[in-house]
C-alpha atoms as a PDB file:
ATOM      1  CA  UNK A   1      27.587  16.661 -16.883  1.00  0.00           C
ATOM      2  CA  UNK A   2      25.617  13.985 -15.148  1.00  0.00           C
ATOM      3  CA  UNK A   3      22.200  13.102 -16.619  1.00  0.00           C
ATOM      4  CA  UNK A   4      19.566  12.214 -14.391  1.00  0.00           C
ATOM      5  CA  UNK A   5      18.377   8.408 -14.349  1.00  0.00           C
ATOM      6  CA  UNK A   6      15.405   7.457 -16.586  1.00  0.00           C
ATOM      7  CA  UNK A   7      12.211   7.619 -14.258  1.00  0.00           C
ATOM      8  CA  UNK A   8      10.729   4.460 -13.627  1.00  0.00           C
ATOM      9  CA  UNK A   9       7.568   2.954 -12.123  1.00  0.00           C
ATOM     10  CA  UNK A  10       9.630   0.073 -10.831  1.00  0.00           C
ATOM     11  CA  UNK A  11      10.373   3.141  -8.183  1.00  0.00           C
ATOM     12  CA  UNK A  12       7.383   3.074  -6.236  1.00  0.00           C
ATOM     13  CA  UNK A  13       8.189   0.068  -5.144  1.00  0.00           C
ATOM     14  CA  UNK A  14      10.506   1.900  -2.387  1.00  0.00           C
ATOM     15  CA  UNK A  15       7.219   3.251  -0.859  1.00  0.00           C
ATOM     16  CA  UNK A  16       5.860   0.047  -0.883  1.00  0.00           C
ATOM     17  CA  UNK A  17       9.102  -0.706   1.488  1.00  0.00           C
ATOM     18  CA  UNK A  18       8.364   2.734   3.757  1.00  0.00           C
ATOM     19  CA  UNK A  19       4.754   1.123   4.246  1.00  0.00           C
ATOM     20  CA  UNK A  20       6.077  -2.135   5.086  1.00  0.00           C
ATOM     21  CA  UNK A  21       8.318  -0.495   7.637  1.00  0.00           C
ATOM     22  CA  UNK A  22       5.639   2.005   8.791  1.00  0.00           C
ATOM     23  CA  UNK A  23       2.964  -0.957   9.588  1.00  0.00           C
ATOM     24  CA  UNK A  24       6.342  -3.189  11.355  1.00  0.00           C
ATOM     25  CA  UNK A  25       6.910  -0.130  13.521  1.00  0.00           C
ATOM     26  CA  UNK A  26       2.987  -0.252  14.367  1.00  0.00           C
ATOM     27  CA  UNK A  27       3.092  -3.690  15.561  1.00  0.00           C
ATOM     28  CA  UNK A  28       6.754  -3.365  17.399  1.00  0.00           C
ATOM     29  CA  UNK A  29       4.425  -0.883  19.415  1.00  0.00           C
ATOM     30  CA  UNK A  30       1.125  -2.794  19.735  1.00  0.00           C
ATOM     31  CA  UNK A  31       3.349  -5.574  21.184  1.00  0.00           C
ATOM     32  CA  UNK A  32       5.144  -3.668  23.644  1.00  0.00           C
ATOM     33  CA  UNK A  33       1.848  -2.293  24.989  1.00  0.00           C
ATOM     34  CA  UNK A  34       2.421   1.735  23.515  1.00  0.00           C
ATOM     35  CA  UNK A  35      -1.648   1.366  21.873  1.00  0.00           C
ATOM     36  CA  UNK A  36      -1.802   4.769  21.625  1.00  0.00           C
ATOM     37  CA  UNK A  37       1.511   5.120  19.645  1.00  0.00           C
ATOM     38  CA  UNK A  38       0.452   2.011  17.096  1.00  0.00           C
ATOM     39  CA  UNK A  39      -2.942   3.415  16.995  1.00  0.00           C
ATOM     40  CA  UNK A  40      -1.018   6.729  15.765  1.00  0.00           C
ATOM     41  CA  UNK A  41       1.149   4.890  13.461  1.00  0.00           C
ATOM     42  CA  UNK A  42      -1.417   2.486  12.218  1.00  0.00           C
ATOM     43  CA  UNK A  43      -3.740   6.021  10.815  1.00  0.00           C
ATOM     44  CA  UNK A  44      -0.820   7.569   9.486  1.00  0.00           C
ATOM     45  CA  UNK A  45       0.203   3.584   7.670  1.00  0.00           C
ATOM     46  CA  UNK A  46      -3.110   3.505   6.234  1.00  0.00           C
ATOM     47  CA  UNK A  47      -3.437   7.418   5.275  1.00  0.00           C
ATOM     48  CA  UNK A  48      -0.473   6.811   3.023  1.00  0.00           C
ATOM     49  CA  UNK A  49      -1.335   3.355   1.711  1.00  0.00           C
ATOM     50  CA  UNK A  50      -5.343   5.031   1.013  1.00  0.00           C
ATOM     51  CA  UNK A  51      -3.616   7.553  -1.310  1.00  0.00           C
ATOM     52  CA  UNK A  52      -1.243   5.345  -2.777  1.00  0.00           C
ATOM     53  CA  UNK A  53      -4.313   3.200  -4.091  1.00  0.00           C
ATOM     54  CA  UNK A  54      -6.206   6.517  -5.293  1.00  0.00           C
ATOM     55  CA  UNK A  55      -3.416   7.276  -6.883  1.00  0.00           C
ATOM     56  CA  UNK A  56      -3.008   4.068  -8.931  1.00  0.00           C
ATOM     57  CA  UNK A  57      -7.261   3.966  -9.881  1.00  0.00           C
ATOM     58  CA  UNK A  58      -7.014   7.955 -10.398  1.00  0.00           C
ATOM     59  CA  UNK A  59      -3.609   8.305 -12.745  1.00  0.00           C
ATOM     60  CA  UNK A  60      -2.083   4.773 -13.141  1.00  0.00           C
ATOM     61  CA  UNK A  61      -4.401   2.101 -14.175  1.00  0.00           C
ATOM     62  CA  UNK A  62      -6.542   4.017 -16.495  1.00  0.00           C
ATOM     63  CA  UNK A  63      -3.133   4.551 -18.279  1.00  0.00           C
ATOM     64  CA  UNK A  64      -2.351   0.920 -18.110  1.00  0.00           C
ATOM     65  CA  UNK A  65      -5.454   0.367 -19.852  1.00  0.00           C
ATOM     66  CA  UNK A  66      -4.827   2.682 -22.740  1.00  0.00           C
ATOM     67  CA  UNK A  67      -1.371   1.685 -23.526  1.00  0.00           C
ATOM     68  CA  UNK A  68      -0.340  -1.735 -22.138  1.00  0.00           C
ATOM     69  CA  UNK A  69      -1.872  -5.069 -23.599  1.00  0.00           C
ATOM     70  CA  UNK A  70      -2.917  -6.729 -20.444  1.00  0.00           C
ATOM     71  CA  UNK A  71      -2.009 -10.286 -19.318  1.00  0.00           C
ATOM     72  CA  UNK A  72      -3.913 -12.892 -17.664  1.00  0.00           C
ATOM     73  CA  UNK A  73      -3.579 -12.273 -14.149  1.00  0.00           C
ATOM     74  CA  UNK A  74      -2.259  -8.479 -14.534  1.00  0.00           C
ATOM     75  CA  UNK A  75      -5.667  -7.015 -15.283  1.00  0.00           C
ATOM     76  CA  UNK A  76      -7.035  -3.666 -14.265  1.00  0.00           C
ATOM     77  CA  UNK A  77     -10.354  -5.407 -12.591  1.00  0.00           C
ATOM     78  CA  UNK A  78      -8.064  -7.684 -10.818  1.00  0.00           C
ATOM     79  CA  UNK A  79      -5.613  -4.768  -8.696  1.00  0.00           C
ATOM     80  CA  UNK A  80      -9.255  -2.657  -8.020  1.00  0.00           C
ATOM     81  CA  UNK A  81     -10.781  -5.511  -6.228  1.00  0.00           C
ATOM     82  CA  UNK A  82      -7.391  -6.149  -4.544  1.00  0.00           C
ATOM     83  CA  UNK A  83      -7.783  -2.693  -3.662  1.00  0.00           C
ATOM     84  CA  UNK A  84     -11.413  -3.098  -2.494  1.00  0.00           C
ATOM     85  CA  UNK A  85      -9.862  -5.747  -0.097  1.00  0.00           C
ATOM     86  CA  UNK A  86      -7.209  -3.392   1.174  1.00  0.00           C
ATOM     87  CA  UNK A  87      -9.722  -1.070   2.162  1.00  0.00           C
ATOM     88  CA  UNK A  88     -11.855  -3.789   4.015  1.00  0.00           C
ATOM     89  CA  UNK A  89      -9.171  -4.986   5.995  1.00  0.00           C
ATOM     90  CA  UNK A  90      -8.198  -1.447   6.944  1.00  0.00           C
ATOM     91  CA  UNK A  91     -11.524  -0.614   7.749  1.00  0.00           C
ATOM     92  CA  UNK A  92     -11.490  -3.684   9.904  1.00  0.00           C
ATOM     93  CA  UNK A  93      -8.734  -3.047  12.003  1.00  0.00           C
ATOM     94  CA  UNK A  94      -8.910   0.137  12.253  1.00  0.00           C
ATOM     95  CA  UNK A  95     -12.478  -0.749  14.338  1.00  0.00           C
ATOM     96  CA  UNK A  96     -10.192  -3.562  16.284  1.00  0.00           C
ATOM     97  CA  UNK A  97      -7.600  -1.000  17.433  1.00  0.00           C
ATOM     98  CA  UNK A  98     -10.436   1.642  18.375  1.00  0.00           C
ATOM     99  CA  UNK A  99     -11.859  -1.104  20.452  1.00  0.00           C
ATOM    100  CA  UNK A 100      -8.258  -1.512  22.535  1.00  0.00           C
ATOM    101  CA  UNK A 101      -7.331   2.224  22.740  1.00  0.00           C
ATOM    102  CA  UNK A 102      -9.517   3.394  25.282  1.00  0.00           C
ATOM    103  CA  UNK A 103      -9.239   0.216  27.258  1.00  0.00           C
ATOM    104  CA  UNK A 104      -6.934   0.535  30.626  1.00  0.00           C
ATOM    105  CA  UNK A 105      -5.677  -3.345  30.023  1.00  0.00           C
ATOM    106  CA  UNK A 106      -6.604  -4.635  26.767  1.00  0.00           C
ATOM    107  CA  UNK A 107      -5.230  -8.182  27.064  1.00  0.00           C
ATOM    108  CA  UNK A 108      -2.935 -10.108  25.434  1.00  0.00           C
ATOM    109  CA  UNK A 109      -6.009 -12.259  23.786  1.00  0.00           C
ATOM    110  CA  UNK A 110      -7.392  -9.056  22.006  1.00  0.00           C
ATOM    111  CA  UNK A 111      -3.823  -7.965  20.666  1.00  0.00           C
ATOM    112  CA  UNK A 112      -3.377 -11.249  19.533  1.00  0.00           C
ATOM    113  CA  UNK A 113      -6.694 -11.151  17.253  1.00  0.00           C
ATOM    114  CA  UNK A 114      -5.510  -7.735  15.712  1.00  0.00           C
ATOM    115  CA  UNK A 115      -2.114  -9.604  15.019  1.00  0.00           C
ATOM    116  CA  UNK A 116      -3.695 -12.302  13.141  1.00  0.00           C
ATOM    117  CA  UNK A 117      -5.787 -10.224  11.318  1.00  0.00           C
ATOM    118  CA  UNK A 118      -2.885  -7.867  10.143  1.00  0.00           C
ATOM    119  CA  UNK A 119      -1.114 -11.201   9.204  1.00  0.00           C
ATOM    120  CA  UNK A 120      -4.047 -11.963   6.816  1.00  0.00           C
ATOM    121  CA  UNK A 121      -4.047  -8.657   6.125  1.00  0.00           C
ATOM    122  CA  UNK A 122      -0.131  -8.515   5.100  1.00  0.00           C
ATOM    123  CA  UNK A 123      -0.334 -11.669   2.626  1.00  0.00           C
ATOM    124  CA  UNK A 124      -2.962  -9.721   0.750  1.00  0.00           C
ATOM    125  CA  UNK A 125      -0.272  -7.037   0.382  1.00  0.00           C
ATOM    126  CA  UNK A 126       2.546  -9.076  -0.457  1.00  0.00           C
ATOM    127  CA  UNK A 127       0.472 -10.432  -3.132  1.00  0.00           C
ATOM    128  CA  UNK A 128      -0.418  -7.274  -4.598  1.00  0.00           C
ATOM    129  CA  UNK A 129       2.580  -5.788  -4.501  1.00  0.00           C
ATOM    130  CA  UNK A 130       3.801  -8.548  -6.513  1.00  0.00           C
ATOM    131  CA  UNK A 131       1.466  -8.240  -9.055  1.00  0.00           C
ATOM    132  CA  UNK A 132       2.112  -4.582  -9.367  1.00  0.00           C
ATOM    133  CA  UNK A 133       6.166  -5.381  -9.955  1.00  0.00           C
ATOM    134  CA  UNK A 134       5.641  -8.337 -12.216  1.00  0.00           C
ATOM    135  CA  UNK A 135       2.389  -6.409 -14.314  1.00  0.00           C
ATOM    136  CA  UNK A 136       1.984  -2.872 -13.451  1.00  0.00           C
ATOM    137  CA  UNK A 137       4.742  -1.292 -12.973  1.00  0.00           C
ATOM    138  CA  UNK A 138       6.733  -2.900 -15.814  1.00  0.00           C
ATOM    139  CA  UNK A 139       4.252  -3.096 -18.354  1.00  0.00           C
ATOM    140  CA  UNK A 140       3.549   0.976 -17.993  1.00  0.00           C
ATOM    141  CA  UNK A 141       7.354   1.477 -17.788  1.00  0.00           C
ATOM    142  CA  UNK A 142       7.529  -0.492 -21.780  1.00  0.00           C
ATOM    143  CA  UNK A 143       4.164   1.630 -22.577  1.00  0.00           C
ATOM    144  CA  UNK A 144       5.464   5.508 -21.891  1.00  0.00           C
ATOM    145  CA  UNK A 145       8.432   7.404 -22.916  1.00  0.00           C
ATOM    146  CA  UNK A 146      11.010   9.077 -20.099  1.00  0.00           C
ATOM    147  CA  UNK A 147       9.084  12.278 -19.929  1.00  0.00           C
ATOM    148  CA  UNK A 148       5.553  10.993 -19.327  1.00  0.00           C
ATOM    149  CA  UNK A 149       6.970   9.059 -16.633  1.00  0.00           C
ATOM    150  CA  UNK A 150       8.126  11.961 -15.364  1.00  0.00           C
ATOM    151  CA  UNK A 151       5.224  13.563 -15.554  1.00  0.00           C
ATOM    152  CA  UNK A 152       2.947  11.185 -13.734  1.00  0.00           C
ATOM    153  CA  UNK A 153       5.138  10.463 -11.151  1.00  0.00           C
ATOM    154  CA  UNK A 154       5.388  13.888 -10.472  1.00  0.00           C
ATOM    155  CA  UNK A 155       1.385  14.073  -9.708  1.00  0.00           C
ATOM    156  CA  UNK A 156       1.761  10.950  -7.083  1.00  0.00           C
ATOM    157  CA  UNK A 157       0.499  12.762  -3.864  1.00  0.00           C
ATOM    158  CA  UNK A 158       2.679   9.804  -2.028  1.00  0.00           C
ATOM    159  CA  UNK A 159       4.293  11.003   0.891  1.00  0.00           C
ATOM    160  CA  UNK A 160       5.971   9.542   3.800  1.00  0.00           C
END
């Protein structure tokens, strides 16, 4: 009989490779000139990464408060207003993009400024994705047992 592996936190860092992938195919087609289709891919990026983060301030961190002793740099204050930032800078281009998609002939200029804004955009990601696989993820894996993990990974809404 073959047992199932121990859940893990550490495991959500595959969606954060989906998103990655989802917001790469987004810009392959903002590039090429398909806005509508990265417009399209861009709502259903940020759809995802928006419940992802709801997920984390609804189920994950208020658990990594109760059970984990927090480190310098790993704190609970510290991933919400990384996550206030997300949501800024999704609110922000999702206004850029709306501004190209009805255009005929946006210009290379304005796809250029929503480029360097999703660059900015991506280093805030990378950054918090690291802290969430060196602090979060970890530290709640050491603080639960196999079947709460279980558990609350099972009430993720993360889908893609």
């Amino acid at each position: 009989m073959m047992t199932q592996p121990e859940p893990t936190f550490l495991s959500l860092l595959g969606l954060h490779h989906e998103l990655n992938d989802l917001l790469a195919r987004h810009q392959a087609k903002l590039v090429s000139g398909a806005i509508g289709k990265a417009v399209s891919d861009w709502a259903e990026f940020m759809a995802a990464l928006i419940v992802h983060a709801d997920d984390e301030e609804q189920l994950l961190l208020p658990l990594y408060q109760k059970r984990v002793t927090i480190p310098r740099g790993g704190t609970v204050d510290l991933f919400l207003a990384e996550h206030r930032k997300i949501r800024a800078f999704l609110a922000e281009i999702s206004g850029l993009l709306n501004e190209v998609k009805g255009m005929p002939e946006p210009g290379a200029h304005r796809i250029i400024v929503i480029l360097e804004r999703e660059y900015e955009f991506k280093k805030l990601l990378e950054h918090h994705d690291m802290r969430e696989k060196n602090f979060l993820y970890p530290l709640l894996d050491g603080g639960t047992a196999a079947a709460e993990r279980r558990k609350m990974l099972s009430r993720l809404r993360v889908s893609i």
